[in-house]
N, C-alpha and C. Protein backbone atom coordinates (compact mmCIF):
# COMPACT_ATOMS: atom_id res chain seq x y z
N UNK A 1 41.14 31.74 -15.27
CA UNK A 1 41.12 30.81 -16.39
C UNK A 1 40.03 29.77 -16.14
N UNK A 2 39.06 29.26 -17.11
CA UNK A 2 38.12 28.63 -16.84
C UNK A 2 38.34 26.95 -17.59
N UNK A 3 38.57 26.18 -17.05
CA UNK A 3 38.73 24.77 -17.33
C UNK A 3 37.86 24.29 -18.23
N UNK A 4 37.04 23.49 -19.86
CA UNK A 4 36.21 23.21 -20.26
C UNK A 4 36.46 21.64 -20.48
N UNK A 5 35.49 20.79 -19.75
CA UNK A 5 35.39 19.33 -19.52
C UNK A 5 34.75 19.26 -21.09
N UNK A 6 35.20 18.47 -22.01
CA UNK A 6 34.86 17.57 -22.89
C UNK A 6 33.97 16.62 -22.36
N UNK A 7 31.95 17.03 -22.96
CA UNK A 7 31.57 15.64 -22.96
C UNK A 7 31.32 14.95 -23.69
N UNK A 8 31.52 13.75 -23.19
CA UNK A 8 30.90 12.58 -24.39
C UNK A 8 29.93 12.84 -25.14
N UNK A 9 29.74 12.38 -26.36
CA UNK A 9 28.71 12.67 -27.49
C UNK A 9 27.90 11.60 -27.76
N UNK A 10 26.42 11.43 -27.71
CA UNK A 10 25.79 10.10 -27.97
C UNK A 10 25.79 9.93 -29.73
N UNK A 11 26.50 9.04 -30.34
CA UNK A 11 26.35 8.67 -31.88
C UNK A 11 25.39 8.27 -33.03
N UNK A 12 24.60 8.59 -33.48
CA UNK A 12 24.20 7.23 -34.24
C UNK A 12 24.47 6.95 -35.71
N UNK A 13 24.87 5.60 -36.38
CA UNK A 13 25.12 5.44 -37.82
C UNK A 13 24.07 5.66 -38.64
N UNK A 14 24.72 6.41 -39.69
CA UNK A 14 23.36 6.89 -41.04
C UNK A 14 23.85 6.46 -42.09
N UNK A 15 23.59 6.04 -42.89
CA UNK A 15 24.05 6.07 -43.60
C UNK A 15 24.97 7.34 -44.76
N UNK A 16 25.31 8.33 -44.00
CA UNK A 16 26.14 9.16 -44.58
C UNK A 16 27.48 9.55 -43.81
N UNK A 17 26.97 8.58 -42.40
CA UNK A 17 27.99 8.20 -41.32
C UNK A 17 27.68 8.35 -39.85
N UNK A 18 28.79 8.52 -39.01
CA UNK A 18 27.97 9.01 -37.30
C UNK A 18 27.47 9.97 -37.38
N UNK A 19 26.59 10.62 -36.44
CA UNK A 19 26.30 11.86 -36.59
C UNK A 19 25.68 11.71 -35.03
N UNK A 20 26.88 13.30 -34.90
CA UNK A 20 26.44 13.24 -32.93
C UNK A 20 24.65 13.70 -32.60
N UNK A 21 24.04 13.25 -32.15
CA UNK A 21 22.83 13.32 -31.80
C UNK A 21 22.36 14.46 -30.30
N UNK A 22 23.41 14.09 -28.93
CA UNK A 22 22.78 14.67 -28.04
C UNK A 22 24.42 14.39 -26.90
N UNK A 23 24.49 15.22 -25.71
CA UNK A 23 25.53 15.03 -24.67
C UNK A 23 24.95 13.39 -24.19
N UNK A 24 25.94 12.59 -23.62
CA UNK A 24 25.94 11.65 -23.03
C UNK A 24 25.02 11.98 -21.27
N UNK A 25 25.33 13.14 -21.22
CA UNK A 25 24.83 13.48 -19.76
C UNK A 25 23.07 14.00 -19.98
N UNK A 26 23.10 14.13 -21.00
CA UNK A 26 21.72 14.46 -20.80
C UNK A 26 20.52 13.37 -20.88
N UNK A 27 21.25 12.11 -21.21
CA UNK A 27 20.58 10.83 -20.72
C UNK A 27 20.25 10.47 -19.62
N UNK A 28 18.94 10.45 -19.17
CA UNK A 28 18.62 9.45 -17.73
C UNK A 28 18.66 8.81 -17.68
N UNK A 29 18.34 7.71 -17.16
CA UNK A 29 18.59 6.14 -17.24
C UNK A 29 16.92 5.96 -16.86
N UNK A 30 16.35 5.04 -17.78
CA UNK A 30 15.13 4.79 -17.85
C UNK A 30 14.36 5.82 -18.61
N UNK A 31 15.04 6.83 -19.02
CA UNK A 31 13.79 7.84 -19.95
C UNK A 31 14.75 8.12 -21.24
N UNK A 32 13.98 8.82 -21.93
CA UNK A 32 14.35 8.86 -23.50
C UNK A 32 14.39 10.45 -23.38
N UNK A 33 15.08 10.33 -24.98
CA UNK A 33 15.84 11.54 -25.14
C UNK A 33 15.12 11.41 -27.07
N UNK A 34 14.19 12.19 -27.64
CA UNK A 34 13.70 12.29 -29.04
C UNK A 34 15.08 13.15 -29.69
N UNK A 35 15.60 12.41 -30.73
CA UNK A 35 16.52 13.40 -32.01
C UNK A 35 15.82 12.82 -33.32
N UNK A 36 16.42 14.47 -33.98
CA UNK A 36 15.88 14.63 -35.56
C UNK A 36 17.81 13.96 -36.03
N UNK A 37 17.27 13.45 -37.19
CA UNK A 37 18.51 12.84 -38.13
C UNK A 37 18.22 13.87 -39.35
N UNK A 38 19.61 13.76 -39.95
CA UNK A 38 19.61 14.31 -41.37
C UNK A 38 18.56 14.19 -42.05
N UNK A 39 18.10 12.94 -42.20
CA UNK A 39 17.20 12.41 -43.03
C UNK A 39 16.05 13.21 -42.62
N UNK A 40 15.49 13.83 -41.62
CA UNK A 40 14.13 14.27 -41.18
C UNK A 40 13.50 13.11 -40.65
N UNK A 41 14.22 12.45 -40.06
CA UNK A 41 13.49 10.78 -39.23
C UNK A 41 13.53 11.09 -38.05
N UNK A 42 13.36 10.85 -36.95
CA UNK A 42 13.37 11.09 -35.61
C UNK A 42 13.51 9.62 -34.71
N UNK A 43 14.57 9.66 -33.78
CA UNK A 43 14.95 8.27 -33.14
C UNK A 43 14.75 8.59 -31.65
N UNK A 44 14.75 7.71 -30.76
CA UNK A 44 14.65 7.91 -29.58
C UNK A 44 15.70 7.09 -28.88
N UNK A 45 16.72 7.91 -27.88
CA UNK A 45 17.63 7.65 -27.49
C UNK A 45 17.65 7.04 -25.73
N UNK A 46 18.26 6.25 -25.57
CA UNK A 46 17.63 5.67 -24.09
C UNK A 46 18.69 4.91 -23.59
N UNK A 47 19.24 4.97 -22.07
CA UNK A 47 20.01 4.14 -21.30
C UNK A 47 19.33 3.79 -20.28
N UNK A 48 19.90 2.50 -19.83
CA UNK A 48 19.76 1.71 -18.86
C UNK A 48 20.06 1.89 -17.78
N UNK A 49 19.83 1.17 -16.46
CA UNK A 49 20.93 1.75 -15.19
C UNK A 49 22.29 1.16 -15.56
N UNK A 50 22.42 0.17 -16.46
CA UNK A 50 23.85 -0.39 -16.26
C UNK A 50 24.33 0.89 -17.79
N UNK A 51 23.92 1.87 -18.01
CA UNK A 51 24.79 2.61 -18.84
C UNK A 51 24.81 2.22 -19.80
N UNK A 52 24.15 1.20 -21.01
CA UNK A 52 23.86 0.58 -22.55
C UNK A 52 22.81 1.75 -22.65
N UNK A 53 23.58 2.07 -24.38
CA UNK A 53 22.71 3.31 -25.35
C UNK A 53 22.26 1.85 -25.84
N UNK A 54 20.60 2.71 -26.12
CA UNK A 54 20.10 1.90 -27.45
C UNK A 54 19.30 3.07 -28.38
N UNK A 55 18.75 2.96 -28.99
CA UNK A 55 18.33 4.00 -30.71
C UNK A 55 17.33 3.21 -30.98
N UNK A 56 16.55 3.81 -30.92
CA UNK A 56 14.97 3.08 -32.03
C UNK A 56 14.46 4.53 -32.89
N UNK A 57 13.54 4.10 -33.81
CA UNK A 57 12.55 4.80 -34.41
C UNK A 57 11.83 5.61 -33.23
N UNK A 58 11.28 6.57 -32.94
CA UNK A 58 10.64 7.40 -32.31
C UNK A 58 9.19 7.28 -32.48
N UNK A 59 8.72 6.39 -34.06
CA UNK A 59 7.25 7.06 -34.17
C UNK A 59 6.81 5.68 -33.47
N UNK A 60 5.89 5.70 -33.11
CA UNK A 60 5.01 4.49 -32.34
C UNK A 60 4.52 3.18 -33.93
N UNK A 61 4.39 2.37 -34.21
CA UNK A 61 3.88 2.00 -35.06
C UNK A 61 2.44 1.70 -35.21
N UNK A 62 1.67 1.78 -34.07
CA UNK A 62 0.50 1.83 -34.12
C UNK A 62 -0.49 2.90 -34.02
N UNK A 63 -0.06 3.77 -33.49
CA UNK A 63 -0.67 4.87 -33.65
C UNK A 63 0.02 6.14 -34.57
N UNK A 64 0.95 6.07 -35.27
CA UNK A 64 1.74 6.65 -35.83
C UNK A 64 2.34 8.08 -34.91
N UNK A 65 1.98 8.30 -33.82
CA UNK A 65 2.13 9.45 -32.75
C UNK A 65 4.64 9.19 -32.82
N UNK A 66 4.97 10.28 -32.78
CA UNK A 66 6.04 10.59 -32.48
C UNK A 66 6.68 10.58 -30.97
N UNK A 67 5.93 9.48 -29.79
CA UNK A 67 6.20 9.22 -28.41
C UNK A 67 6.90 8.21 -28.12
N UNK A 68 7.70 7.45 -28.52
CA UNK A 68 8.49 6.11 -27.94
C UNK A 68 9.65 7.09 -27.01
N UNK A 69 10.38 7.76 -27.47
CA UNK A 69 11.03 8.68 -26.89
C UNK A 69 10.37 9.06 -24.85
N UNK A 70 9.22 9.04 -24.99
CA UNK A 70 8.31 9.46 -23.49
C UNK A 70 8.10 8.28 -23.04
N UNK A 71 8.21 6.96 -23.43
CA UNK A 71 7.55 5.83 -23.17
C UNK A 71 8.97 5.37 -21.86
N UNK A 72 8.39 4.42 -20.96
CA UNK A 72 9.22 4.02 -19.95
C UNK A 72 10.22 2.69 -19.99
N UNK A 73 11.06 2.55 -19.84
CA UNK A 73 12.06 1.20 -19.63
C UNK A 73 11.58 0.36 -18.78
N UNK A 74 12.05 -0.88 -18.84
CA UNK A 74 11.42 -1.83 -18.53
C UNK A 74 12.40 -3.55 -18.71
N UNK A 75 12.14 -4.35 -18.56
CA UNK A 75 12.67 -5.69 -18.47
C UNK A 75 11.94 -7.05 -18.56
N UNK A 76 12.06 -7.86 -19.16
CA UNK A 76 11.69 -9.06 -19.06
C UNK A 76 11.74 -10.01 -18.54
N UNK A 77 11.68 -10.73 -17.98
CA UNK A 77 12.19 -11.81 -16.93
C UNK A 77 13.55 -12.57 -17.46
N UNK A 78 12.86 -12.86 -19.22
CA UNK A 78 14.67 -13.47 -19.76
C UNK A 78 15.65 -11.97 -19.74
N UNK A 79 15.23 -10.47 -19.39
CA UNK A 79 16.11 -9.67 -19.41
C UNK A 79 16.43 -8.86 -20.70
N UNK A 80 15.34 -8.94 -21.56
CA UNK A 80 15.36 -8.21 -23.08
C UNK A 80 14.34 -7.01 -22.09
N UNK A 81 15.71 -6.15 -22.74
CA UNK A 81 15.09 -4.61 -22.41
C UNK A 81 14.09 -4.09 -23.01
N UNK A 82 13.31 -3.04 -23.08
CA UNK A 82 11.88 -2.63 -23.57
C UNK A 82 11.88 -1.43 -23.37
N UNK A 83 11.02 -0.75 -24.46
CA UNK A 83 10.72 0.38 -24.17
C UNK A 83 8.68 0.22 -24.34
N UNK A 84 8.12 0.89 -23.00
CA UNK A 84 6.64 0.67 -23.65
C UNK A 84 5.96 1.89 -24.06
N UNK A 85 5.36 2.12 -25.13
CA UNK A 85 4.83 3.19 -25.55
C UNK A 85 3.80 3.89 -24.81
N UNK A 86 4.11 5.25 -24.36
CA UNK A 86 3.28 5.89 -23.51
C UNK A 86 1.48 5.88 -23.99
N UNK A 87 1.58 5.89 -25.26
CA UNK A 87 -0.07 5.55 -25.51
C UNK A 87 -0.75 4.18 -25.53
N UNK A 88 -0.55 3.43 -25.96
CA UNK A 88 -1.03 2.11 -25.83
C UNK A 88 -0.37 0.95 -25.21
N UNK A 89 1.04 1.35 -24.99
CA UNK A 89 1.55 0.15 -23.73
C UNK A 89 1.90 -0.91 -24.72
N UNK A 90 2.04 -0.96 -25.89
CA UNK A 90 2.91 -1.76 -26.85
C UNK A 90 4.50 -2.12 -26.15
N UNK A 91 5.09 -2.93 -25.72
CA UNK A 91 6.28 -2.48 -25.68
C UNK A 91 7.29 -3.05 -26.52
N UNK A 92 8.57 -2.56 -26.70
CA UNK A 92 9.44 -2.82 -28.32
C UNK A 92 10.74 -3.22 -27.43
N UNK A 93 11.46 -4.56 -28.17
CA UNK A 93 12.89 -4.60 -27.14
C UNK A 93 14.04 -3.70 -28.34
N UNK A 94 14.57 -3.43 -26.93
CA UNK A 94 15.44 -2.24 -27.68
C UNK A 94 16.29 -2.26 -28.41
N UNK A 95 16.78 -3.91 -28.55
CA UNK A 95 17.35 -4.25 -29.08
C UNK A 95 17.84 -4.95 -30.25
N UNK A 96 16.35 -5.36 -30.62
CA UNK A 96 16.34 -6.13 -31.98
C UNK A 96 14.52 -5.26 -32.39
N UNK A 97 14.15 -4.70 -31.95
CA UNK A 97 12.67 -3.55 -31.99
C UNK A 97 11.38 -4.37 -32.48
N UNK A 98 11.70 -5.71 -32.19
CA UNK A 98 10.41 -6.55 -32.01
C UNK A 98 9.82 -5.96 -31.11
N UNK A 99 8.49 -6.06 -31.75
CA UNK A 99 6.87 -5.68 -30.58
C UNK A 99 6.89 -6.63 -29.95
N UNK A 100 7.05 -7.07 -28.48
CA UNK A 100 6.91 -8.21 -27.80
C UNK A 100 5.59 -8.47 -27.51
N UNK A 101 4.40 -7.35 -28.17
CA UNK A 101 3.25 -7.85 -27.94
C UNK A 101 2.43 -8.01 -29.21
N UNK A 102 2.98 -7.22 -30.42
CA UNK A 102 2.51 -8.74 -31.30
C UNK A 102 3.40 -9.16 -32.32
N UNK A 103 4.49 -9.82 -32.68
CA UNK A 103 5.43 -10.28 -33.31
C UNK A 103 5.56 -9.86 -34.40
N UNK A 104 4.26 -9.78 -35.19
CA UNK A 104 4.52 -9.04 -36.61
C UNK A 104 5.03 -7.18 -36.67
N UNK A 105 5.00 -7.17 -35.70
CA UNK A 105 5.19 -5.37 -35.79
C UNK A 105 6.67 -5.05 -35.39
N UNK A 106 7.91 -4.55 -35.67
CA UNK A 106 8.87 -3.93 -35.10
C UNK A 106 9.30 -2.26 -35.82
N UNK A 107 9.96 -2.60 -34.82
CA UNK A 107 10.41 -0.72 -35.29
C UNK A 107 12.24 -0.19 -35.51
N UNK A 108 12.56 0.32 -36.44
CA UNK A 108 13.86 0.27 -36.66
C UNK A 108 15.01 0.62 -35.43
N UNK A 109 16.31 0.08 -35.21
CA UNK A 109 16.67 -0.04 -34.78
C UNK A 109 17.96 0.50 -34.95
N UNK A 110 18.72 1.56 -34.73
CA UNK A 110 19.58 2.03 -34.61
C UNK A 110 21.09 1.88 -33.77
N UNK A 111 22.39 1.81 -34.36
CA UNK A 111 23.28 1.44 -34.10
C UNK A 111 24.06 2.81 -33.42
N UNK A 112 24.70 2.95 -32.18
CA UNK A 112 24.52 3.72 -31.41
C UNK A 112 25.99 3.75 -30.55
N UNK A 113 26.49 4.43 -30.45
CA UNK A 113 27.90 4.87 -29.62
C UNK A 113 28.42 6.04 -28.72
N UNK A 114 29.53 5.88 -28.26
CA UNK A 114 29.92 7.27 -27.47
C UNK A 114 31.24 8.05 -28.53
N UNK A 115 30.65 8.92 -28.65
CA UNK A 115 32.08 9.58 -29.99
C UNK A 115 32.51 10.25 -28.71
């Protein structure tokens, strides 16, 4: 008889509701994980070492390239997490998706759980 462990499911809200995105385990901590949504949008999924999901937009806003997902984690001294974009080193806090390098630019921000 073979035992099957239930894993956790990473979430995100759409507006047509949750919709499971990816296993909880297939998150690293410090790298991203790219998903397609219903919509045909693409988000990039990312934990921390302390285990916080966060969800952004995937496409870069400056170069329009589909890499935030590849881009690396990171920290601030006040401790607003970041993700920096593997092409130009923009980096976005993950949490409210302000460009911390130039204020007018952010990127959407996705609301994110364990189903």
């Amino acid at each position: 008889m073979t035992t099957v462990t239930a894993t956790a499911r990473v979430e995100l809200q759409t507006p047509e509701g949750w919709v499971a995105v990816c296993d909880r385990d297939r998150l690293t901590p410090g790298r991203g994980v790219a998903v397609l949504l219903p919509d045909g949008s693409q988000a990039a999924v990312f934990t921390d070492r302390q285990g916080t999901l966060y969800a952004v937009a995937n496409r870069d806003p400056f170069t329009g390239a589909y890499v935030l997902s590849r881009g690396l984690l990171g920290s601030t001294a006040e401790g607003r997490v970041y993700v920096a974009s593997p092409l130009l080193k923009q980096r976005f806090d993950l949490s409210t998706g302000e460009c911390l390098d130039d204020p007018a630019v952010a990127i959407a921000v996705h609301t994110v759980r364990l189903g």
